[in-house]
Protein backbone atom coordinates (compact mmCIF):
# COMPACT_ATOMS: atom_id res chain seq x y z
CA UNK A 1 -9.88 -6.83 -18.31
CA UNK A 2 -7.76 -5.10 -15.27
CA UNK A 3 -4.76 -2.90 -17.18
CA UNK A 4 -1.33 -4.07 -16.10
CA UNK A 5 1.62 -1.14 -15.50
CA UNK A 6 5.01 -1.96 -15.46
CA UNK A 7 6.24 1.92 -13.57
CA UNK A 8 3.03 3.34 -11.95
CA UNK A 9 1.98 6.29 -8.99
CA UNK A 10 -1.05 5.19 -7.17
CA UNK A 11 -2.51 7.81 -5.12
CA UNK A 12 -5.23 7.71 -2.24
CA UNK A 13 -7.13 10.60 -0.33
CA UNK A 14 -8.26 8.43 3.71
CA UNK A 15 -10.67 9.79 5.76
CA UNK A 16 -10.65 7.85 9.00
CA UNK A 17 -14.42 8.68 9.99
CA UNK A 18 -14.61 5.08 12.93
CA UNK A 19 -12.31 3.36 14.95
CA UNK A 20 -8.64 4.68 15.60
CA UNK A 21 -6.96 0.86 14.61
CA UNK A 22 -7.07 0.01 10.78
CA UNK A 23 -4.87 0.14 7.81
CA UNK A 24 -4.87 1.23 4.63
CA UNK A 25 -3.25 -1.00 1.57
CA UNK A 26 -2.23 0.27 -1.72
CA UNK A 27 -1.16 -2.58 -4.24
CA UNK A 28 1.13 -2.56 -7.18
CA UNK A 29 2.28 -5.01 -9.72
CA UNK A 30 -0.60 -8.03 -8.91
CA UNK A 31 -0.01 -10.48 -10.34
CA UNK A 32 -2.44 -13.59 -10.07
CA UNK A 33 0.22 -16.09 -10.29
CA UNK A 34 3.02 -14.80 -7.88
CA UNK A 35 1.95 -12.16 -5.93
CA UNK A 36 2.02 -8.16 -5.09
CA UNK A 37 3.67 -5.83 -4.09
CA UNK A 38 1.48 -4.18 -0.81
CA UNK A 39 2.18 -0.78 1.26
CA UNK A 40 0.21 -0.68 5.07
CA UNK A 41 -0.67 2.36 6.80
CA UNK A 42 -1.97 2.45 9.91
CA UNK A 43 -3.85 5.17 11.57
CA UNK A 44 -1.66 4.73 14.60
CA UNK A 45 2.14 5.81 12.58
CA UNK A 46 3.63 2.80 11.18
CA UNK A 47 3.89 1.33 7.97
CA UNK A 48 4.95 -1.58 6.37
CA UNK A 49 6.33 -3.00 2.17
CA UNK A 50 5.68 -6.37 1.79
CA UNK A 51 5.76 -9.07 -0.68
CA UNK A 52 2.31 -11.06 -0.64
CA UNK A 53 3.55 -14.10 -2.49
CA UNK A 54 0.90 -16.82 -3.91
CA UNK A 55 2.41 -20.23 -2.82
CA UNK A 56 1.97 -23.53 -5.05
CA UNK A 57 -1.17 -24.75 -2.92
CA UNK A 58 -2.91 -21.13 -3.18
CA UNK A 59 -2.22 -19.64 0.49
CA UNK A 60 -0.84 -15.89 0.56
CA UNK A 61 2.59 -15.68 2.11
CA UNK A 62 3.32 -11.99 3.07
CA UNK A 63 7.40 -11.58 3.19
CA UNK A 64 8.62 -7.86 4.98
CA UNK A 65 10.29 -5.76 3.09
CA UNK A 66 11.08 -3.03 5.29
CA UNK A 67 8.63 -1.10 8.10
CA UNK A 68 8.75 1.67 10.40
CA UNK A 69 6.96 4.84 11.41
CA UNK A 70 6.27 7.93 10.63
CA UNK A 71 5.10 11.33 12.20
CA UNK A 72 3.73 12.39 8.33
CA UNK A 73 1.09 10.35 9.42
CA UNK A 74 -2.45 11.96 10.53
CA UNK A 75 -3.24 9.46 13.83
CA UNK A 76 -6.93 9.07 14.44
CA UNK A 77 -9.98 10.72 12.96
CA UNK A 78 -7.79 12.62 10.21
CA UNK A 79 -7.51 13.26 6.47
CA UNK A 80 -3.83 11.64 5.13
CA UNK A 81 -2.97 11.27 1.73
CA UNK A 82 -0.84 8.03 0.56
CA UNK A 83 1.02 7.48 -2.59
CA UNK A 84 3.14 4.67 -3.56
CA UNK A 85 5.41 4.44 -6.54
CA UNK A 86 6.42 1.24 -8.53
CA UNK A 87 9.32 2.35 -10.82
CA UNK A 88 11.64 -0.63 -12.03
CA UNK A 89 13.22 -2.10 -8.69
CA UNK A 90 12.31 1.00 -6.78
CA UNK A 91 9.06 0.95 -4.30
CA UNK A 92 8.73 4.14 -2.82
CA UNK A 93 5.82 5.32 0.17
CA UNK A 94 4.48 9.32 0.26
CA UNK A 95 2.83 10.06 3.20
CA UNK A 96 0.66 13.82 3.39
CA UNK A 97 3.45 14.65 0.46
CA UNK A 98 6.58 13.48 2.66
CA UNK A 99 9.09 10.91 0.76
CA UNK A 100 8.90 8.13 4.01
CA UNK A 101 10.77 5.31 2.29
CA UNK A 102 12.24 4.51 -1.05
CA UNK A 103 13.79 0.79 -1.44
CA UNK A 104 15.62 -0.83 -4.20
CA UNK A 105 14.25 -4.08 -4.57
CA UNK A 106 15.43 -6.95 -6.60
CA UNK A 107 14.66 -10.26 -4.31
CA UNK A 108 11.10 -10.83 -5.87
CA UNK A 109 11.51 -8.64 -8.98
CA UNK A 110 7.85 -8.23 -10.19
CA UNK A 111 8.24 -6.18 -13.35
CA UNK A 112 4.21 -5.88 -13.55
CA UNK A 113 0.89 -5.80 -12.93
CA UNK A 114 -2.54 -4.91 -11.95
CA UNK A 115 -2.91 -2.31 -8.62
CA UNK A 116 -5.19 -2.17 -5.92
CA UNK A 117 -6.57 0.05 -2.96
CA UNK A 118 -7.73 -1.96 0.70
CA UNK A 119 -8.94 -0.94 3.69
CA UNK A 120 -8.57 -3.76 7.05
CA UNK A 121 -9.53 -4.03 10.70
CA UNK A 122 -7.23 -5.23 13.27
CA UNK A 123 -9.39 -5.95 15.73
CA UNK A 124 -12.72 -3.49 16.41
CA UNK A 125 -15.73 -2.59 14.24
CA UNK A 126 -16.86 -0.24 12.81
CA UNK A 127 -14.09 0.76 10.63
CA UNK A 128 -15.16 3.67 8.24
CA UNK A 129 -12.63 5.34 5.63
CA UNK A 130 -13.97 7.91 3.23
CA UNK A 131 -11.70 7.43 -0.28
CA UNK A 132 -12.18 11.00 -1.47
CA UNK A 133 -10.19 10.28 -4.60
CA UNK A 134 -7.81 7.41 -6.33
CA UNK A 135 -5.46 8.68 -8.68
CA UNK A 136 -3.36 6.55 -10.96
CA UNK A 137 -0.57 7.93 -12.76
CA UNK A 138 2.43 7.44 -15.36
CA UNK A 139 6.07 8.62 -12.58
């Protein structure tokens, strides 16, 4: 059985060793039912908080939150650390240590749930990230 958290720090060490065009995901507060909560990072500079809501015939309906871009972020074959925190309505992004975003939400008000850690292709192949490390912590 996956633990749920209710306030939780997910942390990720990327090593983009392929392809300059992917993203890396870190989840918070799944929930099988209604959805997730999901930061992007893309080797290029931008990120993305979304709401991945599960619709009533099954399909995943991602809703924006907020995006933008960031110098903090290592572009190409570089090492960046990510960290996202899920603390009450707050979602906050941590890119190579830098506070990118912080957002109060309260539209879809997921109180809890499982996390996760993704890695997707936009477009080319191979895409290799080394995860060096996951850490999951109590803010």
């Amino acid at each position: 059985n996956a633990f749920e958290y209710e306030d939780v720090r997910l942390e990720v060490r990327a090593d983009n060793r392929g392809r300059n065009n992917n993203s890396v995901s870190l989840i918070c507060r799944y929930d099988p039912d209604r959805g997730w909560y999901e930061f992007n990072i893309t080797n290029g500079g931008l990120y993305d908080i979304l709401y991945a809501e599960i619709t009533s015939n099954g399909n995943i309906s991602y809703n924006e939150i907020t995006n933008g871009g960031s110098n903090a972020i290592r572009q190409g074959k570089d090492v960046n650390e990510y960290a996202i925190e899920c603390v009450g309505n707050e979602l906050t992004l941590y890119i190579n240590g830098d506070e990118v975003n912080s957002i109060n939400e309260r539209t879809y008000d997921l109180r809890k749930g499982q996390i996760g850690v993704s890695v997707s292709s936009f477009n080319v192949l191979p895409i290799q990230i080394d995860m060096d490390w996951i850490k999951v912590n109590e803010p």
